[in-house]
Protein backbone atom coordinates (compact mmCIF):
# COMPACT_ATOMS: atom_id res chain seq x y z
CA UNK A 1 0.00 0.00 0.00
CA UNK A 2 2.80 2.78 0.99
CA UNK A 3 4.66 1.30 -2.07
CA UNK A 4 1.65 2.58 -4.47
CA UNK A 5 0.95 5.84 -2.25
CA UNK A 6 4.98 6.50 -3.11
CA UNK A 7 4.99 6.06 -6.77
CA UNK A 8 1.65 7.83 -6.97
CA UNK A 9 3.86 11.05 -4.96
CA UNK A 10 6.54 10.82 -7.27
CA UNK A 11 5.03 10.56 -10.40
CA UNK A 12 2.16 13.49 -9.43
CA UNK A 13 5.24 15.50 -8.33
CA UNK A 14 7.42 15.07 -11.44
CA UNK A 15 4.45 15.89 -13.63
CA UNK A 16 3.53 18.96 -11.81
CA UNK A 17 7.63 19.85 -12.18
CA UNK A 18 7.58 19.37 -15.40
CA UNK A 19 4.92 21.77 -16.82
CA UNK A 20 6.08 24.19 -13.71
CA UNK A 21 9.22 24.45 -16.06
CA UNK A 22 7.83 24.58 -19.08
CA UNK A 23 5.97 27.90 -18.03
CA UNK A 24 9.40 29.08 -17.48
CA UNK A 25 10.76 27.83 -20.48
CA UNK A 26 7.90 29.16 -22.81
CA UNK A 27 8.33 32.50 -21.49
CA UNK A 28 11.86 32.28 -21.85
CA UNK A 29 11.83 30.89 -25.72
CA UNK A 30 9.32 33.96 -26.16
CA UNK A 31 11.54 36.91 -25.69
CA UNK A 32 14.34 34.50 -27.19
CA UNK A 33 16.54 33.47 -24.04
CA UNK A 34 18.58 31.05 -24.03
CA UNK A 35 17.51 27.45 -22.28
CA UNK A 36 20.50 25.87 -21.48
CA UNK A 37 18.65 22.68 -20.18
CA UNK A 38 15.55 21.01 -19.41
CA UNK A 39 15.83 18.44 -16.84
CA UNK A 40 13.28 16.09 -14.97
CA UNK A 41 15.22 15.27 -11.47
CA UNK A 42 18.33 16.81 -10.57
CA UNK A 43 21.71 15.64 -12.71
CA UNK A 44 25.01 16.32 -10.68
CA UNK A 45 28.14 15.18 -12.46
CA UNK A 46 25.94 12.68 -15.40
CA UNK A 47 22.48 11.60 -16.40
CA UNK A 48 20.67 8.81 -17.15
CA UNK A 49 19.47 10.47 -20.73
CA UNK A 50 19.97 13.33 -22.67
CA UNK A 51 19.21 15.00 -25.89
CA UNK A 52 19.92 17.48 -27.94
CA UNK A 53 19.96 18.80 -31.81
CA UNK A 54 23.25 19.56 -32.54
CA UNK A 55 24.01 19.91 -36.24
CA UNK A 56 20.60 19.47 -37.48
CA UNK A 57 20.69 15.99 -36.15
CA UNK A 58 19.30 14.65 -32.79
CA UNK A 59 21.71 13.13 -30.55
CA UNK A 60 21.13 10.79 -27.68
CA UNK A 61 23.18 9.96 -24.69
CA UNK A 62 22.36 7.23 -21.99
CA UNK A 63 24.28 7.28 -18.56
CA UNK A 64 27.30 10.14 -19.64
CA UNK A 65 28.98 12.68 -17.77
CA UNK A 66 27.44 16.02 -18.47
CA UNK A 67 28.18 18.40 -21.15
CA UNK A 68 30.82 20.88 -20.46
CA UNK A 69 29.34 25.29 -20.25
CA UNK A 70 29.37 26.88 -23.61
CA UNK A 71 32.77 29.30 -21.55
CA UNK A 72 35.65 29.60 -21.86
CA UNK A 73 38.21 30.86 -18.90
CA UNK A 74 39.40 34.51 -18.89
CA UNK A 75 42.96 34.97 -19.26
CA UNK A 76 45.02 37.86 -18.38
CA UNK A 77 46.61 39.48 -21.53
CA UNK A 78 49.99 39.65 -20.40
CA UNK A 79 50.66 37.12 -17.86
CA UNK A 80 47.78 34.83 -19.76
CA UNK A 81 46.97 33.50 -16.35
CA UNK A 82 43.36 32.84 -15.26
CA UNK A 83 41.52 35.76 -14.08
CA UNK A 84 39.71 35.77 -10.56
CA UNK A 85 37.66 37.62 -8.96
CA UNK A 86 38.38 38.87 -5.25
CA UNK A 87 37.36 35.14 -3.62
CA UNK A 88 39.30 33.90 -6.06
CA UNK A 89 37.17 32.46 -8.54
CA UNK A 90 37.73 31.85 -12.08
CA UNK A 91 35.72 34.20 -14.39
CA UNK A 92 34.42 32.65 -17.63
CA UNK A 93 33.09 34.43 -20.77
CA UNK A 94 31.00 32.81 -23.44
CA UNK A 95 32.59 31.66 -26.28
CA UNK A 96 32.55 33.64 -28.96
CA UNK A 97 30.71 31.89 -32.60
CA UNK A 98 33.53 31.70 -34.39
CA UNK A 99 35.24 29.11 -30.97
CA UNK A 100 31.98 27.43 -31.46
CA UNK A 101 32.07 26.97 -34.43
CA UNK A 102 35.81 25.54 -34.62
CA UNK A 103 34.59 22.64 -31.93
CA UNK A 104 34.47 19.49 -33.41
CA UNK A 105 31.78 17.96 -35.47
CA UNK A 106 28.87 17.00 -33.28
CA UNK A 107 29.94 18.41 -30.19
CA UNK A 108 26.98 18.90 -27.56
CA UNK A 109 28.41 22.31 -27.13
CA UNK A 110 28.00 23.37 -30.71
CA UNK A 111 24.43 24.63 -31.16
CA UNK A 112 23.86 26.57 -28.22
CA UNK A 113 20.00 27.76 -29.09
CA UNK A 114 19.04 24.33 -28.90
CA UNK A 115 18.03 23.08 -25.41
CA UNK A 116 19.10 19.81 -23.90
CA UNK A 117 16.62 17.79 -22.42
CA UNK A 118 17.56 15.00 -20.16
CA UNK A 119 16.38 12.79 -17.15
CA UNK A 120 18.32 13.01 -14.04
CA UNK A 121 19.29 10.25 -11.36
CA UNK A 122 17.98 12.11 -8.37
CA UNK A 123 14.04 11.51 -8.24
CA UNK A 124 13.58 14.82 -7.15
CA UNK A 125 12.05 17.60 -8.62
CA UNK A 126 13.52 19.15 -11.71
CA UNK A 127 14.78 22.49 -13.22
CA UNK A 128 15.48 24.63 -16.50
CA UNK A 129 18.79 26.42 -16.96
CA UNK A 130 17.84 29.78 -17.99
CA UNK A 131 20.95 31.32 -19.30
CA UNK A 132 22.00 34.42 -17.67
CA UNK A 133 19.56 33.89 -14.66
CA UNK A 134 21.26 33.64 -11.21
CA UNK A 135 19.05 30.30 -9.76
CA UNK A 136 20.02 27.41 -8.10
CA UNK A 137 21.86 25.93 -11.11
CA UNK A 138 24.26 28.76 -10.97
CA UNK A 139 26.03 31.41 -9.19
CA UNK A 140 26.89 34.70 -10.20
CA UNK A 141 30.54 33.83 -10.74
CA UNK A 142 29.15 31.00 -13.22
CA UNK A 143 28.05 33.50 -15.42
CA UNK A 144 29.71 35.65 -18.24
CA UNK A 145 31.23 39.14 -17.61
CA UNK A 146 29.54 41.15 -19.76
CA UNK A 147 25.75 39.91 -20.37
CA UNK A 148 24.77 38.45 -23.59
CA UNK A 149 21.49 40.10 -25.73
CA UNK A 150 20.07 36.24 -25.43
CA UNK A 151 19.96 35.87 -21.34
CA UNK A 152 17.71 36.91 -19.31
CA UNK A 153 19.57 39.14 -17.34
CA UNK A 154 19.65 41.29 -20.65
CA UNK A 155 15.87 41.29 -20.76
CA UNK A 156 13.48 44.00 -19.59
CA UNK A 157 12.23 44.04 -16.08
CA UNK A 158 8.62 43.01 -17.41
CA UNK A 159 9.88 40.55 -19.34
CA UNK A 160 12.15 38.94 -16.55
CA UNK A 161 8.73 39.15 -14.65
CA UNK A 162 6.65 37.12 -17.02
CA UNK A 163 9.38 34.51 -17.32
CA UNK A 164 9.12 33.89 -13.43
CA UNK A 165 5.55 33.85 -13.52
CA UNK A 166 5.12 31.62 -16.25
CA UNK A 167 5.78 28.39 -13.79
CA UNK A 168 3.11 29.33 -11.47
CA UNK A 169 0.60 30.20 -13.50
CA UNK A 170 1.12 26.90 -15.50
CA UNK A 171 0.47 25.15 -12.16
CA UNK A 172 -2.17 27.16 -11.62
CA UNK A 173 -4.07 27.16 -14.98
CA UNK A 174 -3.54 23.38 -14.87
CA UNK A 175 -5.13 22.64 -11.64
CA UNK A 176 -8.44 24.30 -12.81
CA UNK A 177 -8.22 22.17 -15.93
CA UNK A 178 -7.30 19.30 -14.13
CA UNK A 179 -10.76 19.80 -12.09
CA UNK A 180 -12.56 20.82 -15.03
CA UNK A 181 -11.53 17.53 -16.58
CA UNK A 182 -12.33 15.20 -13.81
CA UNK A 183 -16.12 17.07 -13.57
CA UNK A 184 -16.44 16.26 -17.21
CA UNK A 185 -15.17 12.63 -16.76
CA UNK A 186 -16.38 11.57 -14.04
CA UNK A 187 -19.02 14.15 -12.79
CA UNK A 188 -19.66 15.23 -9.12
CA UNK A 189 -21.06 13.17 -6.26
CA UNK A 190 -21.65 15.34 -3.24
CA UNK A 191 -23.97 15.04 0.24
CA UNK A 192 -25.52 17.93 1.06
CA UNK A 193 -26.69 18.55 4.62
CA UNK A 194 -30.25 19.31 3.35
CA UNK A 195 -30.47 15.16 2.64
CA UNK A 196 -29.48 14.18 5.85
CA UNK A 197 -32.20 13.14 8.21
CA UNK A 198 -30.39 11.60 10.91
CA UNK A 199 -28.55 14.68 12.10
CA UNK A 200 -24.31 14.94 12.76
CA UNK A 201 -22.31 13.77 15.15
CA UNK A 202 -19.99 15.79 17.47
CA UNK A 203 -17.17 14.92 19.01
CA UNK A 204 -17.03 15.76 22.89
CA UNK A 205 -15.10 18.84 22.20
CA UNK A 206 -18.32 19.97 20.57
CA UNK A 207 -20.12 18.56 22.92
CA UNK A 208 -19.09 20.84 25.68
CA UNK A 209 -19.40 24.08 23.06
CA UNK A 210 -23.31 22.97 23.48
CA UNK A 211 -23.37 20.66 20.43
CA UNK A 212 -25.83 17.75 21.08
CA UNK A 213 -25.63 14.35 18.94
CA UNK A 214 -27.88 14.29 16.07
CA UNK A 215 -27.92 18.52 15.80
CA UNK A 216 -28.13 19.43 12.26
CA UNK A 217 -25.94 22.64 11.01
CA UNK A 218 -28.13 25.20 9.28
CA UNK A 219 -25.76 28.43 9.22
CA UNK A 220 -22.42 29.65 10.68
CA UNK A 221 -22.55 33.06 11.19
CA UNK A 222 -25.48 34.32 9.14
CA UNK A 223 -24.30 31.67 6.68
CA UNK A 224 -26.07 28.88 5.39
CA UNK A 225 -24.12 25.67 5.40
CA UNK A 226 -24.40 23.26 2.28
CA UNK A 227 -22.10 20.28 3.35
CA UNK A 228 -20.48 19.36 6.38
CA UNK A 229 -16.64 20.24 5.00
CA UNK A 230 -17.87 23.68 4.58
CA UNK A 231 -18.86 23.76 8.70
CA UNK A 232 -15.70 21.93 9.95
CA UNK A 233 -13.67 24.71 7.49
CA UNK A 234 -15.37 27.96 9.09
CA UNK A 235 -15.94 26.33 12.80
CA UNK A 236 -11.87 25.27 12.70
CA UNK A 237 -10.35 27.60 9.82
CA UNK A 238 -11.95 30.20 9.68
CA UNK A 239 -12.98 30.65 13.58
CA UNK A 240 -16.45 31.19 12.89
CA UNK A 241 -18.43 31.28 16.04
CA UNK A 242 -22.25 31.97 15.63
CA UNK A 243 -23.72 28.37 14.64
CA UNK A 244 -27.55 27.79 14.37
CA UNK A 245 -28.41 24.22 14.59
CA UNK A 246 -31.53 22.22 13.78
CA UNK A 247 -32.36 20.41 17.32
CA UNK A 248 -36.07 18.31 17.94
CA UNK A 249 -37.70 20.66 15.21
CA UNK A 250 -36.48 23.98 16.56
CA UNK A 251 -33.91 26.45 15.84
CA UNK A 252 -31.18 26.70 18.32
CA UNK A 253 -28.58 29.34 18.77
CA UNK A 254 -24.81 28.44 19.87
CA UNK A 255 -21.74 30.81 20.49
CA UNK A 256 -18.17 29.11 20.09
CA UNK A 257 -15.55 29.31 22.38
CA UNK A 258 -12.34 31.68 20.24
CA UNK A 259 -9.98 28.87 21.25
CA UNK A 260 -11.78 25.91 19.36
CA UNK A 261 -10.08 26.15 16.75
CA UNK A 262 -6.48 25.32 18.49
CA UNK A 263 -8.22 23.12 20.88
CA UNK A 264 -9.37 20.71 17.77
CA UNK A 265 -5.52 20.96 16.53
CA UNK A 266 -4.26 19.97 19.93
CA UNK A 267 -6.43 17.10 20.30
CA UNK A 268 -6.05 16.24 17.24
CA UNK A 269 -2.14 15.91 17.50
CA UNK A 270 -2.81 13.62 20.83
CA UNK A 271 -4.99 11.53 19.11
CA UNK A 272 -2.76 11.20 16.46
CA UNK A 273 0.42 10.50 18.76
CA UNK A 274 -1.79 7.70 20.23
CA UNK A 275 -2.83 5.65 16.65
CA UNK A 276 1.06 6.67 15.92
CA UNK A 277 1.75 4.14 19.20
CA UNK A 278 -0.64 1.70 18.19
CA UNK A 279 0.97 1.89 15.00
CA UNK A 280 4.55 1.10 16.35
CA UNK A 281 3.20 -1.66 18.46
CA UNK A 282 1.43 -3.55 15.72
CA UNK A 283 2.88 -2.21 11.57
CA UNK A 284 -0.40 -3.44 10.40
CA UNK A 285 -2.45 -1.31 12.27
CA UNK A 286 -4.26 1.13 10.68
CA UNK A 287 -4.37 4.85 12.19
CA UNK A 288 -7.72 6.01 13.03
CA UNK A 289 -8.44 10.00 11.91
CA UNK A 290 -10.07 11.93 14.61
CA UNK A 291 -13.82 12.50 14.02
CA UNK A 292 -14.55 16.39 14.91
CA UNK A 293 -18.24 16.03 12.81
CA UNK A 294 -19.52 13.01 11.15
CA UNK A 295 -22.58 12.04 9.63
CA UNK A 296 -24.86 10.19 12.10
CA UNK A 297 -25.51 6.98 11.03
CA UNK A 298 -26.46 3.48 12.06
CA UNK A 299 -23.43 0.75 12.35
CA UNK A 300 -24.75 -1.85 10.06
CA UNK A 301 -23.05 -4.56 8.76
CA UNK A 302 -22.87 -5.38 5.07
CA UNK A 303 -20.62 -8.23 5.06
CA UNK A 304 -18.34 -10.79 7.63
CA UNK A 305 -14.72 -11.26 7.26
CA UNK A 306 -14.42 -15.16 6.91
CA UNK A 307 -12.09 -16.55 10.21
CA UNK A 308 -12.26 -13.20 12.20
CA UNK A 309 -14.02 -12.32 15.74
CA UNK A 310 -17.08 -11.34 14.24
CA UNK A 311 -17.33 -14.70 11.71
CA UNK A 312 -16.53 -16.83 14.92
CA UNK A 313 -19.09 -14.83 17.19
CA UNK A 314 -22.11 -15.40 14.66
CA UNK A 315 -22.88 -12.09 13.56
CA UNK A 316 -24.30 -11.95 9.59
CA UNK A 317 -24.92 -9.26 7.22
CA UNK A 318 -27.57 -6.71 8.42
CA UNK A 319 -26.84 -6.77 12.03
CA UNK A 320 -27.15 -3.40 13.50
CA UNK A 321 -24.46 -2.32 16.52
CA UNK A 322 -26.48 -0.26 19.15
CA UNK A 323 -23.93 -1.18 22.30
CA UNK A 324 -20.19 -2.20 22.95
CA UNK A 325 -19.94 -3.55 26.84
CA UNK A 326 -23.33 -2.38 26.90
CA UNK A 327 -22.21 1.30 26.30
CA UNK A 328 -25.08 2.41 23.68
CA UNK A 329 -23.12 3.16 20.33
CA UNK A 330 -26.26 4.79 18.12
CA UNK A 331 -23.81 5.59 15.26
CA UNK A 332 -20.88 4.29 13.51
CA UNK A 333 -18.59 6.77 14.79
CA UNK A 334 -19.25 5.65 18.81
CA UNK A 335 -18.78 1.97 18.13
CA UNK A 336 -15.51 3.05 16.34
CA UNK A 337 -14.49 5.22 19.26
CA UNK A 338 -15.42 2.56 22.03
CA UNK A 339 -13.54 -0.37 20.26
CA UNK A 340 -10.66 1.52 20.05
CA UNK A 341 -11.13 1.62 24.11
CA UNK A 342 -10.30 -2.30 24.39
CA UNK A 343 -6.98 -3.13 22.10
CA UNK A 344 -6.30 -7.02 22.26
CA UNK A 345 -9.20 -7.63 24.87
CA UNK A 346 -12.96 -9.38 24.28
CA UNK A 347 -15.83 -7.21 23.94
CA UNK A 348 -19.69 -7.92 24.76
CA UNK A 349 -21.37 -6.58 21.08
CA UNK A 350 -24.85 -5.95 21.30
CA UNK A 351 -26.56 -5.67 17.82
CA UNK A 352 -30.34 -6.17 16.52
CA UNK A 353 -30.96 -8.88 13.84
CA UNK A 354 -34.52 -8.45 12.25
CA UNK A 355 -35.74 -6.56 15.30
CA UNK A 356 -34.45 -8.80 17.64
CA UNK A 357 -31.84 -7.70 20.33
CA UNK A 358 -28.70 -10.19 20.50
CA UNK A 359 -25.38 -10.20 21.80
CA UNK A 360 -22.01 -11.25 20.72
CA UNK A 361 -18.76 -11.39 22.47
CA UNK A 362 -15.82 -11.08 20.81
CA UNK A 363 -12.09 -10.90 21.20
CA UNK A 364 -11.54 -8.04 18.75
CA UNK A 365 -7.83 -8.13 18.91
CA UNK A 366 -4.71 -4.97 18.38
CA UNK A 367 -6.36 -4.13 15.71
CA UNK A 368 -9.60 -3.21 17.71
CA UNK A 369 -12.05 -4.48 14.57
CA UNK A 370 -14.85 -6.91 14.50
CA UNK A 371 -13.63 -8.30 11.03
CA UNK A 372 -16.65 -6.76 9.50
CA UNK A 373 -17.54 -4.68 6.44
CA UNK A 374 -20.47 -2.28 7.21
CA UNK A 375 -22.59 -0.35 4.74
CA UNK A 376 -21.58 2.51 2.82
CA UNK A 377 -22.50 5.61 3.81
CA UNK A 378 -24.71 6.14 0.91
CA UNK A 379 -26.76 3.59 2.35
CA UNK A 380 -28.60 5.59 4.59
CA UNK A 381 -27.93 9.74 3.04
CA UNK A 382 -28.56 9.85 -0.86
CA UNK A 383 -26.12 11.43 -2.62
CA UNK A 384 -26.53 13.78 -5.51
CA UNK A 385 -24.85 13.49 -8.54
CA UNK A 386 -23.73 15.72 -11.70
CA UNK A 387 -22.63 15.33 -14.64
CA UNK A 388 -21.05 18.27 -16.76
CA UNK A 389 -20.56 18.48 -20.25
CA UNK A 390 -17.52 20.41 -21.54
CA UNK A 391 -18.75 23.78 -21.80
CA UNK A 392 -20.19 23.55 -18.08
CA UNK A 393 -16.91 21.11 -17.07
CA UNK A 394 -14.82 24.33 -18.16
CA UNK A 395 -16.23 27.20 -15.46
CA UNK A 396 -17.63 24.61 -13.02
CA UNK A 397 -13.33 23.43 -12.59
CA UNK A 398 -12.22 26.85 -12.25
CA UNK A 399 -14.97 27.88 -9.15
CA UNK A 400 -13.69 24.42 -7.63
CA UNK A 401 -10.37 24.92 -8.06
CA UNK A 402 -10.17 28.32 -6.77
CA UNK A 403 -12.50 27.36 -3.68
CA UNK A 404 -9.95 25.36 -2.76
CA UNK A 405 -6.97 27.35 -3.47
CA UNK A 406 -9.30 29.96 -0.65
CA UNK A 407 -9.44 27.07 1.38
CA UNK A 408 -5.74 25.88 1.76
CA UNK A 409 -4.40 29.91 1.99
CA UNK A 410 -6.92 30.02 5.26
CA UNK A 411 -5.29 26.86 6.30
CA UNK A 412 -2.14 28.42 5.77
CA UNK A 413 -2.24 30.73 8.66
CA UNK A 414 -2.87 27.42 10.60
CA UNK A 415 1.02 26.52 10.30
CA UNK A 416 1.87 29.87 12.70
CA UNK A 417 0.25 28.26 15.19
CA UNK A 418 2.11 26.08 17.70
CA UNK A 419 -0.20 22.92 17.42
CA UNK A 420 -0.42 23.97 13.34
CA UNK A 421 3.72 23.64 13.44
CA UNK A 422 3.61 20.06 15.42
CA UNK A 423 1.01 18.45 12.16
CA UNK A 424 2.85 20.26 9.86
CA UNK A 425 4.15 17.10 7.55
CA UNK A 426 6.73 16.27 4.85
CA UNK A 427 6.29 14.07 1.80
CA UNK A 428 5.91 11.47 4.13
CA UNK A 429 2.34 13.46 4.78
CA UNK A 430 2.07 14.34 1.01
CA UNK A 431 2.24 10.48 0.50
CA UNK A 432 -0.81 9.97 3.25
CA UNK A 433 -3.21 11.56 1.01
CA UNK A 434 -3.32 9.40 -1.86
CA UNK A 435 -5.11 6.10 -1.72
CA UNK A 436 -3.01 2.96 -1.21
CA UNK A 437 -4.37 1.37 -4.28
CA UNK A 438 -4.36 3.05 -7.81
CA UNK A 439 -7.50 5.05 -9.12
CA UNK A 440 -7.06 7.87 -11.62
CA UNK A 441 -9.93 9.70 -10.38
CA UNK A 442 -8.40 9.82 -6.73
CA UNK A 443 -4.86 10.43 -8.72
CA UNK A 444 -5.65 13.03 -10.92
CA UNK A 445 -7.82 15.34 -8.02
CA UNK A 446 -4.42 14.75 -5.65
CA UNK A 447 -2.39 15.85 -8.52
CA UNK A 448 -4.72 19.09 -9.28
CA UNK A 449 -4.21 20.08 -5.79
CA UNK A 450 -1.18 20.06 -5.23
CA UNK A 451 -0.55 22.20 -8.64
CA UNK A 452 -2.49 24.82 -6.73
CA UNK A 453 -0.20 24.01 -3.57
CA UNK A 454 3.06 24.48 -5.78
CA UNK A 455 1.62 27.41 -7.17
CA UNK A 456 0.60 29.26 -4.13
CA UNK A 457 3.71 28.05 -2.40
CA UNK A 458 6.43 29.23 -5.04
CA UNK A 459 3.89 32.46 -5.02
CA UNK A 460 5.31 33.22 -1.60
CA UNK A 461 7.51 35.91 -1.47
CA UNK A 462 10.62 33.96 -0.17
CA UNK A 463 14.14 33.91 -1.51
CA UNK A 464 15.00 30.91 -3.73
CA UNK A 465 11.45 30.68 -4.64
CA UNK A 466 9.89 32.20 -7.96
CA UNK A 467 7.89 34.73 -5.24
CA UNK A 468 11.11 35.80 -3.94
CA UNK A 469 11.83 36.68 -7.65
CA UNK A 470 8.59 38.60 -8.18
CA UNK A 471 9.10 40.75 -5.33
CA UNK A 472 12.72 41.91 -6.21
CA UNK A 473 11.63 42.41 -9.84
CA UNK A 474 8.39 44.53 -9.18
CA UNK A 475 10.96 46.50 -6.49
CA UNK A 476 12.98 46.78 -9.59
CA UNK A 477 10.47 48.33 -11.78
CA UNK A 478 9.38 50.84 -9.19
CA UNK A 479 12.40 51.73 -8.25
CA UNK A 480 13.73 51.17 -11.90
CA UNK A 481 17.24 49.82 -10.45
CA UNK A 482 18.90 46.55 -11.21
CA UNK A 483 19.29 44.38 -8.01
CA UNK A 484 22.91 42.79 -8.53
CA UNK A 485 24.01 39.06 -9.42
CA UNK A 486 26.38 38.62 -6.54
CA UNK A 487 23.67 40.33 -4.22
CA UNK A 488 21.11 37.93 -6.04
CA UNK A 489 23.35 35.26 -5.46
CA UNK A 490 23.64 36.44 -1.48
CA UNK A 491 19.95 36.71 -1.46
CA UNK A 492 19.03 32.99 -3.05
CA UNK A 493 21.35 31.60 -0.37
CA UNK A 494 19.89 32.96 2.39
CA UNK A 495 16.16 31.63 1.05
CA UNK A 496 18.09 28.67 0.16
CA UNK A 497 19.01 27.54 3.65
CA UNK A 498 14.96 28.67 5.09
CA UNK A 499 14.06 26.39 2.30
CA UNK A 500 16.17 23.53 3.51
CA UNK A 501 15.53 24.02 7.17
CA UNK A 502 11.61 24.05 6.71
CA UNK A 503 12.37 21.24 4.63
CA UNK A 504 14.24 19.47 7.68
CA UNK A 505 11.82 20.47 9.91
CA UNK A 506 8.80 19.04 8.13
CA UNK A 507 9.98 15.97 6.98
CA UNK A 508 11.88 15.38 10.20
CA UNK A 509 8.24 15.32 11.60
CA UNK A 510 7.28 12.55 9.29
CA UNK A 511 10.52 10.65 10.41
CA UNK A 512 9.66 11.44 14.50
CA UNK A 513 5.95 10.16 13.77
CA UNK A 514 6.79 7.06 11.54
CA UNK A 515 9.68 5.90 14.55
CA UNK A 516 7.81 7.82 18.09
């Protein structure tokens, strides 16, 4: 299962890489810069493939060292040494056509309009070698002397601009078609509160705000509420407080505690640092999410795993759960919580069969399961489905798409937090949210948001990142001064090293969690 989840990461991640760079690289072609390369995954010393045209012919190269810089060094015209600059590094100037041309037939160097495109042995990410562009392929020392009419550094500040924003508003753009696609494809399954007739359930946090089981959301702060994500995002996001609830036929007013919110998260993390412990004890155990709302529904079960407590304690399809060691559990998210009370112990079941009340006991084992498959949830609420054709598939994937681009920048603030910073997760976390088993329409919505999440992220005005770009060119056109290489270079580093220590720090939670 974490095998599929993994390649499902990588090859999302490498997709969403590649058209990132090719935004860059179309706006770079457009005002004629240079792309040195074009790389999926990172390259250092060789590849595993390259290609380039080089003499009007393609040319192909599997597992070679990579191609020497179209430079030359420097040389002092008296003492012909190398020339340095003060921390003693070489300086290089581009070779001039007529040294390019005098390099040997079919030299990868020859050519240097044409791009080379290769694959990388590091599965990681990817990049495009803009020529003249201080990134992190190359430092300011790495470049020419004197800039060249085809880099970028030559180029006007607007155009510099739209060559930076070109890879996030490729993500962008292709996350709304992404969604528009899977509407048209597949259409739209949703559950509306206003077809549930059982009411919610609340966890006890809720409970204490004044929440009482089987309550049915009507409006958060003036607001009506059309399906239960939308309440848990402006109760827990947003801090909404105001919540009118449906209760025994009347309307009843509630006002949330301003803390909830960061409450949830902390509970939340404990909860989580408990399954992580069951986890540890037992690799096959599955983690349990914590429920804040649920739908309230009966526990019925649909089918019996063959040779598990349930199979050897009688119980058949259509048995309905009411009690667990004669604790009533009136909905499937109680007998959940009270098995999960009595780990590797027996348990007293009490269930009705055809309106008759029975009772099983069962030794329900780490894993804190009956070994039984119970109904969907579209068993008991009706969900409504649309289908779209193209023309309505088009706008109907960009209003999705940018609801939940709103939705992950209020989550955002979230990570400031100090119980935000503890669930703040890696790729490890990334990985969690695909399926363990392969479905495209699962794939492709994954992959659609996180093109939103790598454009919103790389929209962020930090060094390193295409944001921290966009801010030092638009203080360049106001200001209508050049920032630099070497300070460029400076800056890049510094929002090189954030980049690497938020990287640390996030993934280093994955690694705590998967080992504490």
């Amino acid at each position: 299962m974490a095998a599929i989840q993994w390649i499902q990461l990588i090859v999302a991640l490498s997709f969403l890489v590649v058209i990132h760079e090719l935004g860059h690289f179309s706006f770079a072609r457009l005002f004629k810069v240079r792309v040195e390369k074009f790389y999926v995954f990172f390259n250092p010393k060789l590849s595993i493939f390259r290609m380039k045209k080089v003499d009007g012919k393609w040319r192909f190269s599997f597992f070679a060292p990579n191609v020497e810089p179209v430079v030359i060094e420097q040389t002092d015209p008296i003492t012909h040494e190398a020339k340095k600059d003060e921390k003693g590094n070489i300086l290089y100037r581009p070779m001039t056509d007529e040294e390019i041309a005098a390099l040997p037939e079919g030299d990868w160097r020859r050519d240097p309009d044409n791009t080379e495109w290769g694959i990388g042995w590091i599965p990681f990410g990817g990049y495009c070698s803009i020529a003249g562009m201080v990134d992190e392929t190359k430092a300011a020392t790495d470049l020419p002397s004197e800039p060249q009419p085809w880099e970028y550094r030559s180029k006007k500040a607007w155009q510099r601009l739209l060559i930076i924003l070109g890879g996030i508003l490729v993500n962008f753009v292709a996350a709304l078609l992404m969604f528009g696609a899977i509407l048209h494809h597949w259409g739209e399954d949703s559950l509306p509160l206003s077809q549930v007739d059982r009411g919610l359930y609340y966890a006890p946090i809720l409970e204490e705000e004044g929440f009482r089981q089987q309550d049915l959301i009507l409006s958060i702060d003036g607001e009506e509420v059309e399906y239960l994500a939308d309440a848990v995002q402006a109760i827990v996001i947003e801090g909404k407080r105001d919540v009118v609830v449906l209760r025994d036929g009347e309307q009843v007013s509630l006002r949330l505690s301003e803390d909830l919110g960061t409450r949830f998260l902390a509970l939340h993390n404990e909860h989580d640092r408990i399954e992580r412990a069951k986890a540890h004890k037992d690799n096959t155990y599955q983690k349990r999410p914590y429920v804040f709302i649920s739908y309230y529904v009966p526990f019925v079960v649909d089918s019996v795993v063959e040779n598990h407590a349930a199979f050897f304690g009688g119980m058949q399809k259509g048995d309905s759960v009411v009690s667990i060691n004669g604790e009533p559990t009136p909905c499937t998210v109680m007998v959940q919580n009270a098995l999960a009370m009595h780990p590797c112990d027996s348990v007293t079941v009490g269930y009705f069969r055809q309106g008759e009340y029975q009772e099983a006991h069962l030794f329900i084992g780490d894993h804190c399961k009956m070994g039984v498959v119970m109904k969907p949830l579209t068993a008991f609420i009706t969900p409504v489905h649309k289908d779209y054709t193209l023309l309505e598939a088009i706008p109907a994937g960009i209003k999705y798409g940018w609801d939940q681009l709103v939705m992950y920048v209020k989550q955002f603030r979230i990570v400031f937090t100090k119980e935000g910073a503890e669930s703040l997760g890696g790729f490890g976390a990334i990985k969690s949210m695909f399926p363990g088993f392969w479905d495209w329409q699962a794939f492709w919505y994954m992959t659609a948001f996180l093109s939103l999440i790598l454009a919103f992220m790389n929209f962020l005005p930090i060094p390193a990142l295409d944001g921290g770009y966009v801010l030092l060119l638009l203080l360049e056109i106001i200001t209508g001064k050049q920032i630099p290489d070497k300070w460029l270079e400076k800056i890049n580093n510094v929002g090189f090293w954030i980049l690497i220590a938020l990287l640390i720090y996030a993934n280093g939670n994955d690694i705590f969690k998967a080992f504490f």
